[in-house]
Protein backbone atom coordinates (compact mmCIF):
# COMPACT_ATOMS: atom_id res chain seq x y z
CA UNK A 1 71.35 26.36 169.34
CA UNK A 2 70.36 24.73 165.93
CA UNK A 3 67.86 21.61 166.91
CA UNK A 4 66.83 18.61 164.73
CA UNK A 5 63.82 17.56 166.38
CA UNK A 6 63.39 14.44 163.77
CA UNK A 7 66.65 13.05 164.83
CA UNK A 8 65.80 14.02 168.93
CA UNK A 9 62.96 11.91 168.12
CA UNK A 10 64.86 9.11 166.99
CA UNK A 11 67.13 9.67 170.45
CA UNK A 12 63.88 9.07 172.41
CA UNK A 13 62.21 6.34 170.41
CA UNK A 14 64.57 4.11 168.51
CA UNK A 15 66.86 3.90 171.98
CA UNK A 16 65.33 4.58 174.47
CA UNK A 17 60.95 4.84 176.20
CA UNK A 18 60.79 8.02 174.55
CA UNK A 19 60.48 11.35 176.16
CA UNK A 20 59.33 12.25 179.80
CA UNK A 21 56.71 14.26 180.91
CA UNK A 22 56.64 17.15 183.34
CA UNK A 23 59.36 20.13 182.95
CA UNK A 24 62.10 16.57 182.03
CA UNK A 25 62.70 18.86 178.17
CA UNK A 26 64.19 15.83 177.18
CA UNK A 27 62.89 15.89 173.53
CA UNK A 28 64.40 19.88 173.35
CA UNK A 29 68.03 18.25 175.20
CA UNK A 30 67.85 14.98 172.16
CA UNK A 31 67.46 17.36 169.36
CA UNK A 32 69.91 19.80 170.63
CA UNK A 33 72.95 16.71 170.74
CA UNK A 34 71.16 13.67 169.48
CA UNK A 35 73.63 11.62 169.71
CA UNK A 36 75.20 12.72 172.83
CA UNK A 37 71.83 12.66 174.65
CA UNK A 38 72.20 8.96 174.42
CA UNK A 39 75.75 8.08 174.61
CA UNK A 40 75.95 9.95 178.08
CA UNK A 41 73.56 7.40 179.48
CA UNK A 42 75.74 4.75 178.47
CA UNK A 43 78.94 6.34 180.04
CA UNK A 44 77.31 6.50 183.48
CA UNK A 45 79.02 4.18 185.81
CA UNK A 46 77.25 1.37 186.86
CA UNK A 47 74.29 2.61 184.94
CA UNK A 48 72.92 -0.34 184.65
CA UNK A 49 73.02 -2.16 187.96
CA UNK A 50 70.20 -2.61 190.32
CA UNK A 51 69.92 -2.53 193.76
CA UNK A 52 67.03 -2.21 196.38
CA UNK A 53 64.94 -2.87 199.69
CA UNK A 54 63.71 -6.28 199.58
CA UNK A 55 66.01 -7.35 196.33
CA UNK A 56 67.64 -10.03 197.53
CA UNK A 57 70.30 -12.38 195.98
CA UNK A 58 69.38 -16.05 194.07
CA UNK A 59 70.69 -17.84 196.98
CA UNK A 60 68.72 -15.41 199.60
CA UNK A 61 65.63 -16.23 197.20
CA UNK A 62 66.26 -19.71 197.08
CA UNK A 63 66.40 -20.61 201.05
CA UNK A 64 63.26 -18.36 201.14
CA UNK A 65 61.38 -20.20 198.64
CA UNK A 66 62.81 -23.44 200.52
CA UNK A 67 61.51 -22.66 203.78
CA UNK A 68 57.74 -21.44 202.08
CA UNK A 69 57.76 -25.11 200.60
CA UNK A 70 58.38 -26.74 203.99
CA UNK A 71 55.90 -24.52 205.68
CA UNK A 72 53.24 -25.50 202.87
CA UNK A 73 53.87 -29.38 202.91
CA UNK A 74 54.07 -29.17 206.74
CA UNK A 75 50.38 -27.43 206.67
CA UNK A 76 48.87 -29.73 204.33
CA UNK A 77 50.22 -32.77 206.52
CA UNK A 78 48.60 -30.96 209.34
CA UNK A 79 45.23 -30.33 207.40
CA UNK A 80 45.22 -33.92 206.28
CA UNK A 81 45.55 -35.21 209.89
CA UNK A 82 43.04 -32.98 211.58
CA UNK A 83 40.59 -34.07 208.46
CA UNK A 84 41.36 -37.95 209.40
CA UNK A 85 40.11 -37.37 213.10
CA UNK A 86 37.00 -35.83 212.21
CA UNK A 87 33.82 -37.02 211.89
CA UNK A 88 32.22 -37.61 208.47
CA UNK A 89 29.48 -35.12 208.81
CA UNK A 90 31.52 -32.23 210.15
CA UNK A 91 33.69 -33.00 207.18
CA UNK A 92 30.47 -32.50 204.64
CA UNK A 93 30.65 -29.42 202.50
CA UNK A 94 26.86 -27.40 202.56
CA UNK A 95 25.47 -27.35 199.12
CA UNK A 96 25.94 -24.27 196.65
CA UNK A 97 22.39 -22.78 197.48
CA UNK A 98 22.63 -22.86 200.96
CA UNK A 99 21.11 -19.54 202.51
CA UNK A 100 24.21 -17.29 203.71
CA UNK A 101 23.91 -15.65 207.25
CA UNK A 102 22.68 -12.29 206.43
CA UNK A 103 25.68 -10.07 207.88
CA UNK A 104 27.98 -12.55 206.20
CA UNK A 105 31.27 -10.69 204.86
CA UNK A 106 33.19 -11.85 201.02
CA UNK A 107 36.27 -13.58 202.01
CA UNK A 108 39.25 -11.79 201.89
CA UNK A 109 41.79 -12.55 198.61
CA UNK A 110 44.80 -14.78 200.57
CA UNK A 111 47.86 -13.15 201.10
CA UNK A 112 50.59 -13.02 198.72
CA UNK A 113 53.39 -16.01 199.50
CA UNK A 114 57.23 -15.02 199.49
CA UNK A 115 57.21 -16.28 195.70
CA UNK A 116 54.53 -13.48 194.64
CA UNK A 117 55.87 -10.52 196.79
CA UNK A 118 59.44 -11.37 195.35
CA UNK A 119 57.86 -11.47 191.63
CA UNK A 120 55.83 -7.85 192.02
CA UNK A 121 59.12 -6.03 193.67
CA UNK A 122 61.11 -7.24 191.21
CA UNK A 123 58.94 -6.16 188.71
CA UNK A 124 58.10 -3.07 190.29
CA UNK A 125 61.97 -2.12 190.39
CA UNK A 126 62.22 -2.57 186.71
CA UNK A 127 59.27 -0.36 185.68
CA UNK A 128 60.35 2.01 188.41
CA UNK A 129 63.68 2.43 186.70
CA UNK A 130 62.69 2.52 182.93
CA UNK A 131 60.43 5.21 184.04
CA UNK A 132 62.60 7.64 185.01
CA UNK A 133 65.63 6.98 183.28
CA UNK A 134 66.80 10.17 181.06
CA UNK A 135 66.43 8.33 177.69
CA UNK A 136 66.24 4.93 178.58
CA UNK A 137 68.68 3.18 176.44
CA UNK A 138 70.52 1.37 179.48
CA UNK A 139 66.98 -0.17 179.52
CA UNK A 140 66.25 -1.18 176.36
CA UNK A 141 69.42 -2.85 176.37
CA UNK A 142 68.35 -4.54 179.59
CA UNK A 143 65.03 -6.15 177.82
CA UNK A 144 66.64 -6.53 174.35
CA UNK A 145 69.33 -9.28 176.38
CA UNK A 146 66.66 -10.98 178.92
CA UNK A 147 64.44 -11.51 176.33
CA UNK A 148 67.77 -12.90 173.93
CA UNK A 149 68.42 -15.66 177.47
CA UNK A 150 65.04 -15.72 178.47
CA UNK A 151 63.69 -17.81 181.02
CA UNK A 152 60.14 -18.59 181.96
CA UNK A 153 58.86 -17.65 185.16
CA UNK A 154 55.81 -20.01 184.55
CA UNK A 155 58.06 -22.95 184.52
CA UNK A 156 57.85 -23.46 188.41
CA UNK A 157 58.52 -21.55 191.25
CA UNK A 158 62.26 -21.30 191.48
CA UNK A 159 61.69 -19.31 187.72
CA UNK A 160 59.25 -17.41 189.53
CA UNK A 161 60.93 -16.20 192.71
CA UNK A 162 64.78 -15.84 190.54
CA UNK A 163 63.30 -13.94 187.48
CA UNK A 164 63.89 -10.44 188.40
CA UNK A 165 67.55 -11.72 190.50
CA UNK A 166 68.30 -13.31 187.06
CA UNK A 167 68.38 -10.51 184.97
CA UNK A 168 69.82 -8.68 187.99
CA UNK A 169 72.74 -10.54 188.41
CA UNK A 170 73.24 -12.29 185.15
CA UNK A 171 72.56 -9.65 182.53
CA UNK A 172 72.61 -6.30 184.24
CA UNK A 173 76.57 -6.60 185.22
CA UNK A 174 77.58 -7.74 181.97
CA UNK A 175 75.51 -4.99 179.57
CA UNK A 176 78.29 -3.19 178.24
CA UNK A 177 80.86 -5.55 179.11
CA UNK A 178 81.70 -8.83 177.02
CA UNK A 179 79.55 -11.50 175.53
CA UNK A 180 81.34 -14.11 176.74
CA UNK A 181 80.92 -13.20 180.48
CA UNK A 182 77.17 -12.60 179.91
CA UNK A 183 77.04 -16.02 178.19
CA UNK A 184 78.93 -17.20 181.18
CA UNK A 185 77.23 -15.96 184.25
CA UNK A 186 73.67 -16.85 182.43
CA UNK A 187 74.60 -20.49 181.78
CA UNK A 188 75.47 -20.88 185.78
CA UNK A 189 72.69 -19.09 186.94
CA UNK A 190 70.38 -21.50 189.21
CA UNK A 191 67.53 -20.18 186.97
CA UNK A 192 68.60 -21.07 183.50
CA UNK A 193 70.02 -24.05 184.50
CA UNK A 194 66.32 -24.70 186.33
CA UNK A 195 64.27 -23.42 183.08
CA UNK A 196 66.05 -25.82 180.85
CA UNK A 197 66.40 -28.67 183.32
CA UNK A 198 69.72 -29.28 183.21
CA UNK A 199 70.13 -29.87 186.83
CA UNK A 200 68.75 -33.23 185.71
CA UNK A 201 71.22 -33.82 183.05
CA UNK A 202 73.06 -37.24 184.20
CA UNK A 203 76.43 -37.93 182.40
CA UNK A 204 75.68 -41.58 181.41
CA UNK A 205 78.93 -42.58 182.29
CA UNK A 206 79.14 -40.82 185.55
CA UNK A 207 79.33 -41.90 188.87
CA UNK A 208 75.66 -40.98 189.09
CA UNK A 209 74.61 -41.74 185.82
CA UNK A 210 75.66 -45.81 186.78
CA UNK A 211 72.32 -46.39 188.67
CA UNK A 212 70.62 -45.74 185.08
CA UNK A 213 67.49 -43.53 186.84
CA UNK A 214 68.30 -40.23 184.89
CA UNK A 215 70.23 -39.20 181.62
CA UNK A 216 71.32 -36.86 179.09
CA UNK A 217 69.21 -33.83 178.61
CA UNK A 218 70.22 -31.74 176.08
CA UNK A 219 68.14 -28.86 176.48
CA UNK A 220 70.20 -26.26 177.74
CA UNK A 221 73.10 -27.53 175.37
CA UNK A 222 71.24 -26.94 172.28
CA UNK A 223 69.76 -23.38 173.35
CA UNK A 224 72.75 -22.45 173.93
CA UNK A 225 73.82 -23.11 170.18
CA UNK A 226 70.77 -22.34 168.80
CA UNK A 227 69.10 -19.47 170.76
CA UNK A 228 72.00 -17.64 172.60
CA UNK A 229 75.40 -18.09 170.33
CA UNK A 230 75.39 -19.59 167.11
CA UNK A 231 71.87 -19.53 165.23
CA UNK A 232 69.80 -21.87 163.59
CA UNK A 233 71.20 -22.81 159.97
CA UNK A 234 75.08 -22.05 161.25
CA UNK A 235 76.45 -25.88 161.05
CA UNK A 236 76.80 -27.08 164.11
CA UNK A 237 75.15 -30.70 163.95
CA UNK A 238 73.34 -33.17 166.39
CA UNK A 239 76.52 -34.33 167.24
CA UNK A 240 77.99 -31.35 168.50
CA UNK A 241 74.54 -30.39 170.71
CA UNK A 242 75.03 -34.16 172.63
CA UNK A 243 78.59 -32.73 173.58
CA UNK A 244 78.01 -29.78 174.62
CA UNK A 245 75.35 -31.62 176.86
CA UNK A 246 78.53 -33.73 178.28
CA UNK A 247 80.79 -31.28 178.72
CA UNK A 248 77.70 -29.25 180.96
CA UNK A 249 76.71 -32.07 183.04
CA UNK A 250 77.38 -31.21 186.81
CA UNK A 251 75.94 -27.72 186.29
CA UNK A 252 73.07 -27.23 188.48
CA UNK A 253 72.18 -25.30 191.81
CA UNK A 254 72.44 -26.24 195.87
CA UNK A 255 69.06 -27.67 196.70
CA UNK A 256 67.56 -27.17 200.16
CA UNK A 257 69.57 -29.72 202.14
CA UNK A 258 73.14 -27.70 201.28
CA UNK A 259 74.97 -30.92 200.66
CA UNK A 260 76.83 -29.37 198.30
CA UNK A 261 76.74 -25.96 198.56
CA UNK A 262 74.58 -22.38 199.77
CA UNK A 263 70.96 -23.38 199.18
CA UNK A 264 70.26 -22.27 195.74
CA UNK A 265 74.02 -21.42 194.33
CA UNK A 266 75.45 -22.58 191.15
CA UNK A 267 77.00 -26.06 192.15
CA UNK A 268 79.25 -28.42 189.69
CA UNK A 269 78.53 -32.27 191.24
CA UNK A 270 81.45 -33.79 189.79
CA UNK A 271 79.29 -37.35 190.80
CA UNK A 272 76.96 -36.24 187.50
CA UNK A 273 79.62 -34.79 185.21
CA UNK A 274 80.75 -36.99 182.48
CA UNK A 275 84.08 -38.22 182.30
CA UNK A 276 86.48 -37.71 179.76
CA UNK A 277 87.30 -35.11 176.69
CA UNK A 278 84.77 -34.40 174.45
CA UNK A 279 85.01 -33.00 170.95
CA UNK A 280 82.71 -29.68 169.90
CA UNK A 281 82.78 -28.04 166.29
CA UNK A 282 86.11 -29.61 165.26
CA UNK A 283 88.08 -29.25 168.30
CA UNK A 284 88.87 -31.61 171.70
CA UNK A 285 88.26 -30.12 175.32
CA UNK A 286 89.80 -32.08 177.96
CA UNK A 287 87.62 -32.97 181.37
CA UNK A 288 88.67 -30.22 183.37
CA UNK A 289 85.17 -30.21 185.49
CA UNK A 290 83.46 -27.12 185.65
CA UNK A 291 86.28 -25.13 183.23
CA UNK A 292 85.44 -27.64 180.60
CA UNK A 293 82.37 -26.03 179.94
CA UNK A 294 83.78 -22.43 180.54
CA UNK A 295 86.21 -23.41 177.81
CA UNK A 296 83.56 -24.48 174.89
CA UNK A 297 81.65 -21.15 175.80
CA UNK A 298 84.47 -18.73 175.45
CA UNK A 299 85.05 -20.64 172.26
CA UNK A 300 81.05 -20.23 171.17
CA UNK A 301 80.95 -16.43 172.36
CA UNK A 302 84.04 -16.07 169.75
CA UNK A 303 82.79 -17.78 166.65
CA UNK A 304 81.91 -16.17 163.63
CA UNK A 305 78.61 -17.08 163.21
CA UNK A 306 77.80 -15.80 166.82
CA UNK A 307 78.88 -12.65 165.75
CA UNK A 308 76.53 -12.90 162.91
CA UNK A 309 73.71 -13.97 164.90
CA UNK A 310 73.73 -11.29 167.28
CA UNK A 311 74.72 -8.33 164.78
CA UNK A 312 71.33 -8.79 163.07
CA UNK A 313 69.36 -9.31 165.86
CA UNK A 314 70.82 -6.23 167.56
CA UNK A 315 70.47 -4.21 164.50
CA UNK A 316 67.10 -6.15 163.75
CA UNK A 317 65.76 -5.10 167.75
CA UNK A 318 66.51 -1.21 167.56
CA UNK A 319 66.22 -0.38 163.47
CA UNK A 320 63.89 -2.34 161.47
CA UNK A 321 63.00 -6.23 160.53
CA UNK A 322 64.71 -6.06 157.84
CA UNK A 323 67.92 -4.25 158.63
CA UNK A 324 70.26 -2.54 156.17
CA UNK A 325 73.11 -4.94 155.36
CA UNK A 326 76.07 -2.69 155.91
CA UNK A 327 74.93 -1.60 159.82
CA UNK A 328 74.62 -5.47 160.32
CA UNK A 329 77.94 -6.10 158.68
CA UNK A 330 79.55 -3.25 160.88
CA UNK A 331 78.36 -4.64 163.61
CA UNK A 332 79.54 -7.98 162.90
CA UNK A 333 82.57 -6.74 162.18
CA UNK A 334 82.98 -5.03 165.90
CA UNK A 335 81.74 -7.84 167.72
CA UNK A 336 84.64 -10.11 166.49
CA UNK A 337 87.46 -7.49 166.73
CA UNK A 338 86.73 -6.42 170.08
CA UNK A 339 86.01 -9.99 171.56
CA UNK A 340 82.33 -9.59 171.81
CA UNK A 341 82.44 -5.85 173.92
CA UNK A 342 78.88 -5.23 174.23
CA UNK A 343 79.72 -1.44 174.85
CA UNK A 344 82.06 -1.25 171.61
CA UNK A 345 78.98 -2.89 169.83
CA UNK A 346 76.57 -0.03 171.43
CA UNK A 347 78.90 2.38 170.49
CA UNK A 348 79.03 1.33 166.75
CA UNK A 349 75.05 1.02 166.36
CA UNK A 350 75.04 4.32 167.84
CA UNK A 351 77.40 6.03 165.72
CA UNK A 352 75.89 4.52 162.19
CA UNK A 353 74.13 6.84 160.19
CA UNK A 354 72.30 4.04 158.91
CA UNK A 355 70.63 3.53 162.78
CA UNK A 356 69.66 7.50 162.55
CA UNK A 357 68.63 7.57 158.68
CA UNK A 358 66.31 4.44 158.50
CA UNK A 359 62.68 5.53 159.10
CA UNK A 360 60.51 5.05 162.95
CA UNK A 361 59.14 1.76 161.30
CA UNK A 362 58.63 -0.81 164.04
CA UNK A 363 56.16 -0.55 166.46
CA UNK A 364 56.56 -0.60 170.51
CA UNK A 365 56.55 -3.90 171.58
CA UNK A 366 53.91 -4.30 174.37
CA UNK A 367 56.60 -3.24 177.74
CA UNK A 368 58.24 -0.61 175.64
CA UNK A 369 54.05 0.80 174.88
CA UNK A 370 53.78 0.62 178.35
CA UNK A 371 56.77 2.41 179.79
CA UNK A 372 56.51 4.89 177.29
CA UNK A 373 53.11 6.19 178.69
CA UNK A 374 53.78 6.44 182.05
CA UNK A 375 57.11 8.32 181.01
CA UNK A 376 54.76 10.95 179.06
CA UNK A 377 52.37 10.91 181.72
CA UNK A 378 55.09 11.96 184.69
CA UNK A 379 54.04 8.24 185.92
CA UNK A 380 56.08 6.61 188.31
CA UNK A 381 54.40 3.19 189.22
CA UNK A 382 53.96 2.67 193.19
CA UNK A 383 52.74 -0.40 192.65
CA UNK A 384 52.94 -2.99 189.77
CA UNK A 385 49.37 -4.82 189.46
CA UNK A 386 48.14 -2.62 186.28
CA UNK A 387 51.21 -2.74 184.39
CA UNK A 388 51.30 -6.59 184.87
CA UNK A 389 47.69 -6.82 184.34
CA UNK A 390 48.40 -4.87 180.82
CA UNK A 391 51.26 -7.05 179.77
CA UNK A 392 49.32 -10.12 180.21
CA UNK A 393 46.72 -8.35 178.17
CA UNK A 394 48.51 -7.60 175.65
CA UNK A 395 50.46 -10.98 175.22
CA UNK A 396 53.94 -10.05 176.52
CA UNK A 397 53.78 -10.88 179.99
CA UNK A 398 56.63 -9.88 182.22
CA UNK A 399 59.41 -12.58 182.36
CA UNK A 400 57.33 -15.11 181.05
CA UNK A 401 57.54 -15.78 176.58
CA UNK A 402 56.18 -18.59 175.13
CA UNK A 403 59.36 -20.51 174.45
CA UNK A 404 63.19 -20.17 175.57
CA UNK A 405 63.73 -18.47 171.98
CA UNK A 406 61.80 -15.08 173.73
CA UNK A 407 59.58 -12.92 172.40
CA UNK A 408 58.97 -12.38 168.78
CA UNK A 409 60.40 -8.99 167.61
CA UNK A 410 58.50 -8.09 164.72
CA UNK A 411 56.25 -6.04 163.62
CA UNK A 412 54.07 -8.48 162.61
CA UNK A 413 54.13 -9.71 166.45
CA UNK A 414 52.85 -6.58 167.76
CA UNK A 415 51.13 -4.79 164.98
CA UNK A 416 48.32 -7.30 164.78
CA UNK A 417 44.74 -6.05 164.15
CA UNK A 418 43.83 -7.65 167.67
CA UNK A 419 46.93 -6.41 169.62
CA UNK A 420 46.07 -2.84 168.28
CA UNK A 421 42.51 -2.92 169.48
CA UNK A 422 43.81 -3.46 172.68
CA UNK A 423 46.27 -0.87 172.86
CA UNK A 424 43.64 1.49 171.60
CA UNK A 425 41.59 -0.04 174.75
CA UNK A 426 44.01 0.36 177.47
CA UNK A 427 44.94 4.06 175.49
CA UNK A 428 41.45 4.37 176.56
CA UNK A 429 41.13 3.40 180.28
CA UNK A 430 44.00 5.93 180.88
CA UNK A 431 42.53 8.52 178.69
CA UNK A 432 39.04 8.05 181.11
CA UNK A 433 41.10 7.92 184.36
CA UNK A 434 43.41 11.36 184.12
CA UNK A 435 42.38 12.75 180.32
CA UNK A 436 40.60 15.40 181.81
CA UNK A 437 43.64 17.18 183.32
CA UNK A 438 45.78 16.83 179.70
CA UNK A 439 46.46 19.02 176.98
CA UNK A 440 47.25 16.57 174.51
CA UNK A 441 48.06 18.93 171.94
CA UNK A 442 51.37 20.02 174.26
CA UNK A 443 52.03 16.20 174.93
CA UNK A 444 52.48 16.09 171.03
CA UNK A 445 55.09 18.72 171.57
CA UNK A 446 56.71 16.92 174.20
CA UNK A 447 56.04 13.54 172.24
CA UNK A 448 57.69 14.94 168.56
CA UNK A 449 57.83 18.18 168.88
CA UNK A 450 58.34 19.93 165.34
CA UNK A 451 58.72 16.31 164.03
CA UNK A 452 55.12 15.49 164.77
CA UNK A 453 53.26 15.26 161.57
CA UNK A 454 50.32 17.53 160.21
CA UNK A 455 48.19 14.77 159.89
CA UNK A 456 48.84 13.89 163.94
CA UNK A 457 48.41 17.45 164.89
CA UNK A 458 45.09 17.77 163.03
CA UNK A 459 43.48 14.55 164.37
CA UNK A 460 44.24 15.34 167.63
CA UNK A 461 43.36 19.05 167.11
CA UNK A 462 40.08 17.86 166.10
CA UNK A 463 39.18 15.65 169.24
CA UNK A 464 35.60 15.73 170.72
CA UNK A 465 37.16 15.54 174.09
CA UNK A 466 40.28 16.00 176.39
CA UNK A 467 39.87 12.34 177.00
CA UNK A 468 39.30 11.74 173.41
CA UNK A 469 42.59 13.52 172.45
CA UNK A 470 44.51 11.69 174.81
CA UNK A 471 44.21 8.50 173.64
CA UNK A 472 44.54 9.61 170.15
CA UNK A 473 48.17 10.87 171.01
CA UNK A 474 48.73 7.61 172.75
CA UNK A 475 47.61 5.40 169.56
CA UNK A 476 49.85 8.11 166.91
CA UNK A 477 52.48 7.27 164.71
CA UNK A 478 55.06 9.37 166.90
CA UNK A 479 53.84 7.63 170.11
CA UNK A 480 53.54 4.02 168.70
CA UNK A 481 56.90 3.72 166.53
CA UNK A 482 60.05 3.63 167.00
């Protein structure tokens, strides 16, 4: 059978973590059906779902994280009472230089709270599955839509411990189903709603907005227009962001007390909604409570300019920064006749010759750098510490971008002077730790194969060193772009 290793290479990098190492032959299987290597991925079912030991639902989380918080508060009470009945000297801390007792041990690091575990197996899940996955372009898809309704797990510890159940439960489910429900189920998710604070958005004319303590916020409400449907520059006004804001007050999550519902579960409080219809980009929505807000998203999910917006980032994620106009018009064109069908939209940047023809321009972002070694390597993480470490390294930190509009997605991001030289250093640490047992010259084959240039095979042909080589492959052209 014919194979175009060029276009198997394509399979590998553009859509998925690029090939496997080991006897996987998945760059020989992409070159032989290109295509079909990475549509049968995507026709798996529930391909993308996630499910695990110690994975636990938001509401699970959230009574967890409730019940650390009450055992911390109660503990510091304690500690403060037990400091208040002792005496003033015992209560005097030695000074710095104070001789140690000579069989005197270093303390042991503390033990990781519920919040931390829940972080690293949630992370370690991820990884765990982007590693072995047969292309990888389930995946992808996975990171391109968390990062498009990101949240920040640095904003407190509900982000922290709901992160990973986030993307589990608001994103996974939804990945080749429609926009719409994916916009849905990630505006009601506690950790969204937490991130952009609008559990403390306070219809002014509400039953609880009356006692004047809290307001408006409009955070969520213009993210949501801005970030996640419509796009900057698409004519929505101020106007339009303070309804939205209306029409979602009530949205928020159970707190620890249950008044109103499971401890940490979307909740609407009806007592902080605000009354009455409110008008959004030309047209009226009646106060139906919590489908009042449903309504204006199904409505935002299905305008124009949301198709728009999320044809050229799509195209702009998995071809180049500047995409070719007539894949991003296509793909317009199939988001708004399907009703936003994430899968139909999949399909059609799959089956463009443009997506296949334009060249392996943009680089790995830092996760996608990372994944794609230990897939080359025959690397399946145990543990997640390294990884982690690397991502915060490397300025893409897991879960955690420096604003709710995600991380950038640019070559000019990631393709820094600075973010190479650390590449090349981490490309080094591995190379040190297992280069001696590597051929790099056959990785090339299982990197490119007959696609990998003369120019690649040559530098790495010339290596002092197996460890040397190594880390060349890992810093190449074929490794790095995609």
């Amino acid at each position: 059978m014919a194979r175009d290793w060029q276009a198997g290479l394509v399979a590998l990098n553009r859509f998925g973590f690029g090939a496997r190492g080991g006897s996987s032959g998945d760059l020989s299987h992409a070159a032989s059906d290109p295509r079909g290597f990475v549509l049968a991925e995507l026709n798996r079912a529930d391909a993308a779902l996630l499910e695990g030991p110690g994975l636990l639902s938001t509401p699970a989380l959230g009574q967890a994280m409730f019940a650390y918080q009450d055992e911390v508060k109660q503990a510091r009470e304690a500690a403060v009472k037990v400091a208040a009945a002792m005496p003033a000297e015992a209560m005097m801390t030695p000074p710095a230089d104070a001789p140690k007792p000579a069989d005197a041990k270093p303390a042991a690091p503390a033990p990781l709270n519920v919040i931390q575990k829940t972080f690293r197996a949630e992370a370690l899940a991820r990884m765990q599955r982007a590693s072995i996955a047969e292309c990888g372009v389930v995946e992808r898809l996975v990171a391109f839509w968390s990062n498009h309704f990101c949240i920040s797990a640095n904003k407190g510890e509900p982000a922290r411990i709901w992160a990973g159940a986030f993307e589990r439960e608001a994103i996974r489910p939804h990945l080749l189903g429609k926009f719409g429900d994916m916009l849905r189920a990630v505006e009601q998710h506690p950790a969204m709603l937490f991130f952009l604070d609008n559990q403390q958005s306070i219809g002014p004319a509400s039953k609880a907005g009356q006692n004047g303590k809290r307001g408006l916020n409009e955070n969520l409400a213009r993210e949501i227009m801005e970030l996640h449907t419509l796009g900057v520059g698409s004519g929505y006004t101020q106007e339009d962001v303070t309804s939205l804001a209306r029409i979602i007050t009530g949205w928020s999550f159970a707190g620890r007390d249950g008044k109103l519902g499971l401890p940490g579960s979307f909740i609407f409080n009806a007592n902080a909604h605000e009354p009455g219809p409110q008008h959004l980009l030309g047209k009226n929505y009646d106060d139906a409570g919590v489908a009042q807000g449903e309504a204006a998203l199904a409505d935002l999910a299905r305008q124009p300019a949301t198709a728009k917006f999320i044809a050229r980032k799509f195209a702009t994620h998995f071809v180049a920064d500047d995409p070719p106009p007539a894949l991003v018009a296509k793909l317009q064109d199939v988001f708004l006749k399907t009703d936003g069908d994430l899968k139909a939209l999949t399909l059609a940047l799959i089956g463009s010759d443009e997506a296949w023809q334009a060249p392996l321009s943009k680089i790995r972002s830092p996760y996608e750098y990372l994944v794609a070694s230990g897939r080359l390597l025959a690397r399946i993480p145990d543990e997640p510490g390294r990884y982690l470490g690397w991502l915060n390294t490397l300025g893409q930190p897991l879960w955690t971008p420096p604003g709710p509009n995600g991380f950038a997605d640019s070559n000019a991001a990631w393709a820094a002077p600075e973010g190479l030289k650390l590449r090349l250093d981490i490309a080094a640490q591995t190379a040190s730790r297992i280069g001696e047992n590597v051929d790099a010259r056959e990785l090339l084959d299982v990197v490119a194969g007959a696609a990998a240039s003369v120019d690649t095979r040559d530098v790495i042909g010339r290596a002092e060193s197996r460890q040397q080589a190594l880390a060349l492959l890992l810093m190449s052209p074929e490794f790095q772009r995609r």
